[in-house]
C-alpha atoms as a PDB file:
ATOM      1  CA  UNK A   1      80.194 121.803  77.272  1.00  0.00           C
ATOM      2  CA  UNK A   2      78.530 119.428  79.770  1.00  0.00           C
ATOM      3  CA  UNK A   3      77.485 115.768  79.622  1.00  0.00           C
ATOM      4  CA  UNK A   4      75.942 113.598  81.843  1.00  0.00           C
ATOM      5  CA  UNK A   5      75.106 109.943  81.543  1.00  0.00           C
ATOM      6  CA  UNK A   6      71.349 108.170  82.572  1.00  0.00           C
ATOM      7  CA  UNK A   7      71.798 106.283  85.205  1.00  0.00           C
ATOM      8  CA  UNK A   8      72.661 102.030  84.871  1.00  0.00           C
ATOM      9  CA  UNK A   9      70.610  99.610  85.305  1.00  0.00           C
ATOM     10  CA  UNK A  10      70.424  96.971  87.522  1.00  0.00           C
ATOM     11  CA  UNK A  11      72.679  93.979  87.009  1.00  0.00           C
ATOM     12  CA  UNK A  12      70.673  91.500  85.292  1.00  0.00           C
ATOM     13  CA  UNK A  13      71.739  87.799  86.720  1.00  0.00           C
ATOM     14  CA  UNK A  14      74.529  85.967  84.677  1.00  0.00           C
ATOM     15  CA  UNK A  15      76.326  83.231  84.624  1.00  0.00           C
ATOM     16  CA  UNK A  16      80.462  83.595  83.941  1.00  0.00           C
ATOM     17  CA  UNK A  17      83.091  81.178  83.681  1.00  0.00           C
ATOM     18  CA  UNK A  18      85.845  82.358  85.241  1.00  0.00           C
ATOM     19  CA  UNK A  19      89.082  80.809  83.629  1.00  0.00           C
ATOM     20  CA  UNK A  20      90.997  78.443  86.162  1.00  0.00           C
ATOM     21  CA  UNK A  21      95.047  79.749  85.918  1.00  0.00           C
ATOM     22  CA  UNK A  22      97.830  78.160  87.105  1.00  0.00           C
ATOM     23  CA  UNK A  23     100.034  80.686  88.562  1.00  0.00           C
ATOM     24  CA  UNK A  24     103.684  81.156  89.119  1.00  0.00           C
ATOM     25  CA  UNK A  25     104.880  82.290  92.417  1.00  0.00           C
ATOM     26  CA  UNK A  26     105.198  85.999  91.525  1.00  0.00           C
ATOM     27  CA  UNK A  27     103.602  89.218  92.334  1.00  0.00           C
ATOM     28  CA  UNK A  28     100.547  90.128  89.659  1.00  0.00           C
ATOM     29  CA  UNK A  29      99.792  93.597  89.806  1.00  0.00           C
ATOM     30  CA  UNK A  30      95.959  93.376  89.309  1.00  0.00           C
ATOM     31  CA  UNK A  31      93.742  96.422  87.733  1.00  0.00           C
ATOM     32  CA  UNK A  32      89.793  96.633  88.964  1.00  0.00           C
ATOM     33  CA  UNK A  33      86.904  98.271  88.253  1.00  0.00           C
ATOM     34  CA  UNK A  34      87.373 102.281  88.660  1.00  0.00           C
ATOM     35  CA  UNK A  35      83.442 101.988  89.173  1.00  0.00           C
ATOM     36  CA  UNK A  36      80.843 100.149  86.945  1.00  0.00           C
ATOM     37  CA  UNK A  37      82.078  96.668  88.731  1.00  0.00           C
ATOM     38  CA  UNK A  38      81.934  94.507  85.131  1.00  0.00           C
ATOM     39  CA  UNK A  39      85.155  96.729  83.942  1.00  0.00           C
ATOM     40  CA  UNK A  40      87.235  93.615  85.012  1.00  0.00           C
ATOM     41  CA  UNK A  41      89.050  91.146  83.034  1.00  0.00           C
ATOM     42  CA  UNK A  42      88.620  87.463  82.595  1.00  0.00           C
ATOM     43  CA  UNK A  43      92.217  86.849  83.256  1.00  0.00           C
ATOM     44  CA  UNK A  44      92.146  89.457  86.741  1.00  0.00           C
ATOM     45  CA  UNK A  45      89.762  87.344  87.972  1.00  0.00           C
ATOM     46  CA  UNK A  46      91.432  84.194  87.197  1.00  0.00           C
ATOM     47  CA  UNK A  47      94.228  85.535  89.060  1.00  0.00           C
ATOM     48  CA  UNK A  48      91.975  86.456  91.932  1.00  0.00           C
ATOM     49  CA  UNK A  49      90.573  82.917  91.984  1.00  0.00           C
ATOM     50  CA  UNK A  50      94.231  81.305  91.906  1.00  0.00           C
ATOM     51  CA  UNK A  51      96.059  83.347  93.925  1.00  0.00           C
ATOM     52  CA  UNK A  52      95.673  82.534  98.074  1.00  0.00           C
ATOM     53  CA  UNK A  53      97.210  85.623  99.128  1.00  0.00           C
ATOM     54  CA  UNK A  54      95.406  89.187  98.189  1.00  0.00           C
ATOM     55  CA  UNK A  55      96.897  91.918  99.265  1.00  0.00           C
ATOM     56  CA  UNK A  56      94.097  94.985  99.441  1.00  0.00           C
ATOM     57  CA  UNK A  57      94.120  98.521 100.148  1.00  0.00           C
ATOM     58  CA  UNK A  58      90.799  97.642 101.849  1.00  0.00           C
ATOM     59  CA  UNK A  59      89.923  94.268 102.189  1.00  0.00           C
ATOM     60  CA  UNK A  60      86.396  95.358 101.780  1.00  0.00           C
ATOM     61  CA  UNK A  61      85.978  96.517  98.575  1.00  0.00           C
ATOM     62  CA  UNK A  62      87.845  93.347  98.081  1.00  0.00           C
ATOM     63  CA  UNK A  63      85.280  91.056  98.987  1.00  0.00           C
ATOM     64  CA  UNK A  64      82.188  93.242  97.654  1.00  0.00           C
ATOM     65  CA  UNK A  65      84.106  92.371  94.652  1.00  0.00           C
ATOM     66  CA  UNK A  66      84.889  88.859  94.737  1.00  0.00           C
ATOM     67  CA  UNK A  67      81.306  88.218  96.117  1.00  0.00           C
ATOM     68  CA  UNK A  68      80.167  89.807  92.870  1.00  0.00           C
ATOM     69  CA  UNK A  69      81.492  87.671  91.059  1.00  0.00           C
ATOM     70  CA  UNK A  70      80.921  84.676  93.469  1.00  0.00           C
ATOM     71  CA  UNK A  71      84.862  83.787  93.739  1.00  0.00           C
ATOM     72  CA  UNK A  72      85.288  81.920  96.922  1.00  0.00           C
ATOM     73  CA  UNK A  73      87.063  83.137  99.946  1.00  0.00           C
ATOM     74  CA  UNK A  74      87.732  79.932 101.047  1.00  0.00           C
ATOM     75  CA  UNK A  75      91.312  79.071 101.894  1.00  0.00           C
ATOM     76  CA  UNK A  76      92.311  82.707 100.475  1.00  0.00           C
ATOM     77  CA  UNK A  77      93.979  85.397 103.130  1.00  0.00           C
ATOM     78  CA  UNK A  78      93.058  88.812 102.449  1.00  0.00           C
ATOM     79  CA  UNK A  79      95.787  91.617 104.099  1.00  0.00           C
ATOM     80  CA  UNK A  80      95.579  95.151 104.321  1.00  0.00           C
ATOM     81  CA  UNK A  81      97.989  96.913 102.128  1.00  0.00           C
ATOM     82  CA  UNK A  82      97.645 100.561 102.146  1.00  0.00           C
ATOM     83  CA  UNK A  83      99.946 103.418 102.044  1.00  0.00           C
ATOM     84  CA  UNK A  84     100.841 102.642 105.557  1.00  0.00           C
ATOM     85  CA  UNK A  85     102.080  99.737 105.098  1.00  0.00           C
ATOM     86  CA  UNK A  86     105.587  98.614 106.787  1.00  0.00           C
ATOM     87  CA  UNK A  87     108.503  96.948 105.495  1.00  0.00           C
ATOM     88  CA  UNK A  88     107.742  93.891 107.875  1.00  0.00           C
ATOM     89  CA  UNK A  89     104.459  93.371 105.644  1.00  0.00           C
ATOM     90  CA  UNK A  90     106.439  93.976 102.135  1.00  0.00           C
ATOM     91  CA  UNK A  91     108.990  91.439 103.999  1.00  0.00           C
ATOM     92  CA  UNK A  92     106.067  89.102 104.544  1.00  0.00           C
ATOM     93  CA  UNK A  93     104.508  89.085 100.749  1.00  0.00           C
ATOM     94  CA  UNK A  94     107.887  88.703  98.894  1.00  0.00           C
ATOM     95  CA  UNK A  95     108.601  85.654 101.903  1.00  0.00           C
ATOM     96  CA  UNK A  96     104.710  84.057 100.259  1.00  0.00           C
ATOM     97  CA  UNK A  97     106.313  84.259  96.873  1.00  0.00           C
ATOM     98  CA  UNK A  98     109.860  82.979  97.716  1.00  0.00           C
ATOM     99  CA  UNK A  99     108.170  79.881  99.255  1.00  0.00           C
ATOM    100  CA  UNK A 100     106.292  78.985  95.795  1.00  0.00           C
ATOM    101  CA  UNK A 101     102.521  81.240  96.055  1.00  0.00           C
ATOM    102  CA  UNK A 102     102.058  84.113  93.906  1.00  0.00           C
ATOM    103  CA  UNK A 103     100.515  87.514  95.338  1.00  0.00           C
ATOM    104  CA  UNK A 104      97.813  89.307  94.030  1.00  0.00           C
ATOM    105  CA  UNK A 105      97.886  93.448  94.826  1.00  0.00           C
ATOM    106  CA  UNK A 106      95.368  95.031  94.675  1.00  0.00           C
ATOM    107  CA  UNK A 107      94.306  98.904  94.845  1.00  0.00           C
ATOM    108  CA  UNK A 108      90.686 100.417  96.391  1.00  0.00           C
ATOM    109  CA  UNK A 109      89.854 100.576  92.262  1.00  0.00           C
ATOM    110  CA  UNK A 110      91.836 101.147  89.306  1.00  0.00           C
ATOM    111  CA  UNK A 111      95.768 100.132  88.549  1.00  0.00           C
ATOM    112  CA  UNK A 112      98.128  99.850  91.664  1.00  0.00           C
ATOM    113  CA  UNK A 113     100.771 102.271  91.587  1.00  0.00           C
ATOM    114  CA  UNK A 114      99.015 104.532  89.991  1.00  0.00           C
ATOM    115  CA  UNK A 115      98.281 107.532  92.370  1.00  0.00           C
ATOM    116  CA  UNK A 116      97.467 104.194  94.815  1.00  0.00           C
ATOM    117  CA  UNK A 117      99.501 101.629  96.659  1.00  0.00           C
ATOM    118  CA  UNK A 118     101.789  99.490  95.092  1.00  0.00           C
ATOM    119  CA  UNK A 119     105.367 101.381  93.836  1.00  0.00           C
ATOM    120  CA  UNK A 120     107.300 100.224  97.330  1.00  0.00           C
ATOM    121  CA  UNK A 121     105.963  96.907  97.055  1.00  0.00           C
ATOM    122  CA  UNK A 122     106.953  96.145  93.244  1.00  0.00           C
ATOM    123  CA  UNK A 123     110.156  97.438  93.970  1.00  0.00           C
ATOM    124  CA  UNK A 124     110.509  95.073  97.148  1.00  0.00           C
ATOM    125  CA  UNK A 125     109.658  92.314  95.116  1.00  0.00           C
ATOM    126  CA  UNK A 126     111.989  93.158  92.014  1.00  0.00           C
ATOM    127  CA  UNK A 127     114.794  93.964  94.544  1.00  0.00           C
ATOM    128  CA  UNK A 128     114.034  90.165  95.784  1.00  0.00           C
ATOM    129  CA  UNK A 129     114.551  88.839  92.509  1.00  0.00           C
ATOM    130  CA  UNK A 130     110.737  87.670  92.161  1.00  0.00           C
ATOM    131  CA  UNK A 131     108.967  88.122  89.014  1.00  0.00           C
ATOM    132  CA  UNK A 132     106.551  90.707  88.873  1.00  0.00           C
ATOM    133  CA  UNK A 133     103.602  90.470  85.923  1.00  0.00           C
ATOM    134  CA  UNK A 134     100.982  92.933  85.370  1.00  0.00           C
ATOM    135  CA  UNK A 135      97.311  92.333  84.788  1.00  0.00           C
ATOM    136  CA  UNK A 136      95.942  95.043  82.860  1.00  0.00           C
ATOM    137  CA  UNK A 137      92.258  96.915  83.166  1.00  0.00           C
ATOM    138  CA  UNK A 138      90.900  99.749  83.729  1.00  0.00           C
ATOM    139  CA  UNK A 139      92.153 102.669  84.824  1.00  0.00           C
ATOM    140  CA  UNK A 140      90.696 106.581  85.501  1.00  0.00           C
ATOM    141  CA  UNK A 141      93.954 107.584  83.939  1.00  0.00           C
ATOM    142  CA  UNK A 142      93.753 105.847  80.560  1.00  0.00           C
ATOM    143  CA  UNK A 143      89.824 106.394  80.261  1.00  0.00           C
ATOM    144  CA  UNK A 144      89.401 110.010  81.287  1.00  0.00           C
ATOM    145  CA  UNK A 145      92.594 110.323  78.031  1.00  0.00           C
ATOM    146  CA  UNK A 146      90.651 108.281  75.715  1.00  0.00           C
ATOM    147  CA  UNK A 147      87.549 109.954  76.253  1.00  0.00           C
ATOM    148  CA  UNK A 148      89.122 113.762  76.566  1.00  0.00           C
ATOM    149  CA  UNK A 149      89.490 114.363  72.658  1.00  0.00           C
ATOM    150  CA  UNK A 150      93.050 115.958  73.806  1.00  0.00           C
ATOM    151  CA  UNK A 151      96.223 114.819  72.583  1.00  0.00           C
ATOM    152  CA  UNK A 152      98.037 111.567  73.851  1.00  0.00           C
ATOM    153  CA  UNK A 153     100.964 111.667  72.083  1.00  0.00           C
ATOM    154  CA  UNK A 154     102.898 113.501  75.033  1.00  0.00           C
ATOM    155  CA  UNK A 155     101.141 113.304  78.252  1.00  0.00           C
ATOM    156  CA  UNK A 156     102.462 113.807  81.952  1.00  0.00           C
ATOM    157  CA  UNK A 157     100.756 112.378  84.874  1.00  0.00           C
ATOM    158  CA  UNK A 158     100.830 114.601  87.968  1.00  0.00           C
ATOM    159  CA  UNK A 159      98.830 112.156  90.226  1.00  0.00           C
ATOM    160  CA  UNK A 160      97.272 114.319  93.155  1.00  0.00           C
ATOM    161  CA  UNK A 161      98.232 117.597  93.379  1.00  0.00           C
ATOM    162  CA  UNK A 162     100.066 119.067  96.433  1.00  0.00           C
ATOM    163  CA  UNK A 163      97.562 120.226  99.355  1.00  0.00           C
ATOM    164  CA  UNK A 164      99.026 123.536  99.878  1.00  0.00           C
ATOM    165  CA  UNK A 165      97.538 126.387  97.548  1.00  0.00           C
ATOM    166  CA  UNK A 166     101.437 127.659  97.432  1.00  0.00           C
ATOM    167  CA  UNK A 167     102.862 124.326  96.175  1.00  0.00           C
ATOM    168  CA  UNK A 168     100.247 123.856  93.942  1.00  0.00           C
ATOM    169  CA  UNK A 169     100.144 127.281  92.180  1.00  0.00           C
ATOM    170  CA  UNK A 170     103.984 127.026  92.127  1.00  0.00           C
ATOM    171  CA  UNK A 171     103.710 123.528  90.224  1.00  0.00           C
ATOM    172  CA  UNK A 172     101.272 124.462  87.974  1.00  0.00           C
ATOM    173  CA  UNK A 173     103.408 128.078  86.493  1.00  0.00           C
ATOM    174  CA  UNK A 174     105.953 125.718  85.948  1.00  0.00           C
ATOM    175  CA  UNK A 175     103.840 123.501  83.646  1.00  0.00           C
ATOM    176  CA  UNK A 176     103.151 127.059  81.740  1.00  0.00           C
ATOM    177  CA  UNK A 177     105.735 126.306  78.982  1.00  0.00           C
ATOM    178  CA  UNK A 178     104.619 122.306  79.044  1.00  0.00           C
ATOM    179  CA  UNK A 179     103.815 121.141  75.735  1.00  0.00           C
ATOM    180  CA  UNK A 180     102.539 117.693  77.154  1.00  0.00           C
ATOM    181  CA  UNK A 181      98.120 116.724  78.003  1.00  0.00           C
ATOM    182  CA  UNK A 182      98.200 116.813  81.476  1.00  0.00           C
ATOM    183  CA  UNK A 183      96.428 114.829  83.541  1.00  0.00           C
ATOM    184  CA  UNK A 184      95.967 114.928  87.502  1.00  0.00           C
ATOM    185  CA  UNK A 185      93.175 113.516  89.867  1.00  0.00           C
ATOM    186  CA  UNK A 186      91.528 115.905  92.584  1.00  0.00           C
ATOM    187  CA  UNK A 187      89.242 115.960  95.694  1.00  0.00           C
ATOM    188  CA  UNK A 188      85.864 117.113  95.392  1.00  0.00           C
ATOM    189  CA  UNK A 189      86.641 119.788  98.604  1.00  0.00           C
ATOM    190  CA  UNK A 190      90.040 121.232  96.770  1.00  0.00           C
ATOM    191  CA  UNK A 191      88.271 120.844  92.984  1.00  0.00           C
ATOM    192  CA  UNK A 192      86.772 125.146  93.812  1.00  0.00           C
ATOM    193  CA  UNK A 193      90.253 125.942  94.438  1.00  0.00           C
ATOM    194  CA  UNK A 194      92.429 124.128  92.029  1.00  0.00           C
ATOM    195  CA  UNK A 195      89.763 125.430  89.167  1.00  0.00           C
ATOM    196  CA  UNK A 196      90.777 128.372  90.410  1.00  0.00           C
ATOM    197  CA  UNK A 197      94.484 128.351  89.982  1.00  0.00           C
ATOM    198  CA  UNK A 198      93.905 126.726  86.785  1.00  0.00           C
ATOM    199  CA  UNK A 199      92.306 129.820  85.125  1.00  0.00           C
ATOM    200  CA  UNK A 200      94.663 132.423  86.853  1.00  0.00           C
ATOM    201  CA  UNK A 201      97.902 130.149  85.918  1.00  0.00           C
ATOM    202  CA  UNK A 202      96.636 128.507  82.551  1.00  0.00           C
ATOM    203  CA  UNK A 203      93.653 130.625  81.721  1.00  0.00           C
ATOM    204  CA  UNK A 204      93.420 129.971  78.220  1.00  0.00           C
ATOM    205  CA  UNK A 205      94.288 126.097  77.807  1.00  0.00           C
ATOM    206  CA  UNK A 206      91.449 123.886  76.933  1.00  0.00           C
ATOM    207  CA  UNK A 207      90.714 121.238  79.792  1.00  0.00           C
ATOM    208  CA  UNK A 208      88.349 118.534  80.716  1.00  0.00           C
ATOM    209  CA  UNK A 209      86.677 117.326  84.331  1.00  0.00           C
ATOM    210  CA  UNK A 210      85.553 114.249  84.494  1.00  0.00           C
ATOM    211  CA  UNK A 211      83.505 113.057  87.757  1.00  0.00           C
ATOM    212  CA  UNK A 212      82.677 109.485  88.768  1.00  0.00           C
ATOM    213  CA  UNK A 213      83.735 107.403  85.811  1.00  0.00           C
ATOM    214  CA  UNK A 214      81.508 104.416  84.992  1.00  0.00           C
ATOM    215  CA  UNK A 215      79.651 105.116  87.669  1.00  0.00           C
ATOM    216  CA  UNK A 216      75.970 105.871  87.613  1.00  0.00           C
ATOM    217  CA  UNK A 217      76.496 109.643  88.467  1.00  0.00           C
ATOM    218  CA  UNK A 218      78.859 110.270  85.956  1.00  0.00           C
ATOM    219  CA  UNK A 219      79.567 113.703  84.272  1.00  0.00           C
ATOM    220  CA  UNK A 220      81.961 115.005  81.990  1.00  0.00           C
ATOM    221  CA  UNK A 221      82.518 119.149  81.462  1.00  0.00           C
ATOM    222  CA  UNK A 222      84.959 120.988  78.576  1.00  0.00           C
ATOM    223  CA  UNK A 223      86.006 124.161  77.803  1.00  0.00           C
ATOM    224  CA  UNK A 224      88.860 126.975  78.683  1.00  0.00           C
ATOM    225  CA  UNK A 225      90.424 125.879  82.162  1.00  0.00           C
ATOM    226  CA  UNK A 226      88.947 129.665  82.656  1.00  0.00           C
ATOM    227  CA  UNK A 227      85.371 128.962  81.536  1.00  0.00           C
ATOM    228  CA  UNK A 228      85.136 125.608  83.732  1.00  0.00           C
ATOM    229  CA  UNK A 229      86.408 127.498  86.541  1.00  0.00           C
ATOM    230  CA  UNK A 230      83.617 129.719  86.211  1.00  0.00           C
ATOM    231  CA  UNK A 231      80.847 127.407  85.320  1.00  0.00           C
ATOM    232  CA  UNK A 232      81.740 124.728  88.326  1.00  0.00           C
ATOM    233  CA  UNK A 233      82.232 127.719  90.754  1.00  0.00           C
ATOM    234  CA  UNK A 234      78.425 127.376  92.276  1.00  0.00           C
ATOM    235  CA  UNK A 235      78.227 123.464  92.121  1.00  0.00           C
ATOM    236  CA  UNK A 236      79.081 121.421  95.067  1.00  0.00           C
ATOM    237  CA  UNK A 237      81.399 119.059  94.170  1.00  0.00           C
ATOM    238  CA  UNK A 238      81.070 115.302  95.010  1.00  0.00           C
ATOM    239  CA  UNK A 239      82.876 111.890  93.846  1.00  0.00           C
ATOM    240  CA  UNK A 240      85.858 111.918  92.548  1.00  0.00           C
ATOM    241  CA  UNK A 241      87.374 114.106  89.844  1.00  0.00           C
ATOM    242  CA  UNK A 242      90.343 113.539  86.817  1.00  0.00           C
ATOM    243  CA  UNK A 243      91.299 116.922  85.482  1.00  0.00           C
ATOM    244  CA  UNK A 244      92.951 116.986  81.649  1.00  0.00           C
ATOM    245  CA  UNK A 245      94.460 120.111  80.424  1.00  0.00           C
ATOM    246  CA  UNK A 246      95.724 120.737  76.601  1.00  0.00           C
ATOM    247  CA  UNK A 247      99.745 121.338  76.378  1.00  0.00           C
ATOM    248  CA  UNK A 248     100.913 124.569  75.475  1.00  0.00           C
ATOM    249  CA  UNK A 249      99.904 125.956  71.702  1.00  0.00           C
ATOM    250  CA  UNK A 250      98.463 122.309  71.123  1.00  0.00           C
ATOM    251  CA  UNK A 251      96.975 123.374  67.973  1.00  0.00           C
ATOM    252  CA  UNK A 252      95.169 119.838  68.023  1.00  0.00           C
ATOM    253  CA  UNK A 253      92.865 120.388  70.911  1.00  0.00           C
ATOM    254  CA  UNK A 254      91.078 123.090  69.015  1.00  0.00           C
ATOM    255  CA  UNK A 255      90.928 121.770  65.578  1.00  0.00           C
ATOM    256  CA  UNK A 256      90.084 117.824  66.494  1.00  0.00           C
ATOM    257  CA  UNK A 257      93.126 116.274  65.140  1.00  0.00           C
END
């Protein structure tokens, strides 16, 4: 089965109040739009407004952001924070919050940590004895699940899968006896390939693709990990891609439950 959504509209001009917080010094772990840009909080961007130090895995899609929703930059530092990022920076942040100024992190979209940036510098800052508090949103995980129809009473979270066709085949005949929805995001250049492995190593689970979330091109296929594999083979794929597969004998996948 394949679904598509039309395409959004324009923002229409608003006006939002955007609560003022007063924040400890701690590190807030700050979710973002995985596309359609109002998928944000009221409190996220309170802490965005409060905080005077972000640190971004690109300072760009920062600022689109914050311009969007016409938060000042004003007196704010913005630092790269990526998956290169050294211990002298980590060093630096949890040195912001010892002094008395929380830290917002921040991933390119989505939850930190999550298959982004984020895990060394949580655990620098709990090591440090600083606080850490989350600030939930959204999140291609937790959407592409509650959208699937599969089970998410047991679900493991590969993140990306390995590069190498090997590692990844290997990985995936080891999940053959896994009773758990998995879940696992994928490049639109490897999606051919990993399709592929899918319907030689779990030919007959049931599985979802979902491409773009929230954002205007967005598209959603189901079926047999073998079927999808087949009816994807010809497209070109473009955007970015969360894969869901049914656990093994998950009885509930075919009947609705």
């Amino acid at each position: 089965m394949t679904a598509s959504l039309p395409s959004q509209t324009k923002r229409q001009g608003f006006e939002l109040e955007v609560p003022t917080l007063e924040l400890q010094a701690a590190l807030y772990v700050v979710a973002t739009p995985i596309g359609h840009l109002h998928d944000i909080t009221l409190r996220a961007l309170g802490v965005l407004a409060a905080s005077p130090t972000l640190a971004c895995e690109d300072t760009r899609r920062t600022r689109k952001l914050l311009a969007h929703y016409n938060l000042p930059l004003t007196n704010k530092k913005l630092l790269r924070y990526d998956d290169h990022a050294c211990e002298a920076l980590r060093a630096r942040l949890c040195s912001i919050i010892a002094t008395g100024e929380p830290v917002a992190l921040l991933s390119d979209s989505g939850t930190p940590t999550f298959a982004d940036p984020g895990m060394k510098m949580v655990r620098a800052a709990r090591r440090k004895g600083l606080p850490v508090f989350a600030v939930p949103g959204a999140s291609a995980f937790t959407s592409a699940l509650s959208a699937s129809g599969l089970p998410t009473d047991r679900v493991l979270f590969l993140g990306f899968l390995p590069r190498k066709k090997a590692q990844k085949e290997r990985l995936l005949q080891s999940l053959a006896d896994c009773g758990a929805t998995l879940v696992f995001f994928e490049s639109p250049h490897r999606l051919p390939s990993t399709l592929a492995l899918l319907a030689r190593c779990l030919p007959h689970r049931q599985a979802c693709v979902f491409r773009e979330m929230t954002k205007i091109y967005e598209s959603f296929h189901s079926g047999s990990c073998a079927s999808l594999a087949s009816e994807l083979a010809a497209s070109k794929p473009r955007g970015e891609y969360t894969l869901l597969v049914s656990g093994k004998d998950d009885k509930k996948a075919e009947e609705g439950g």
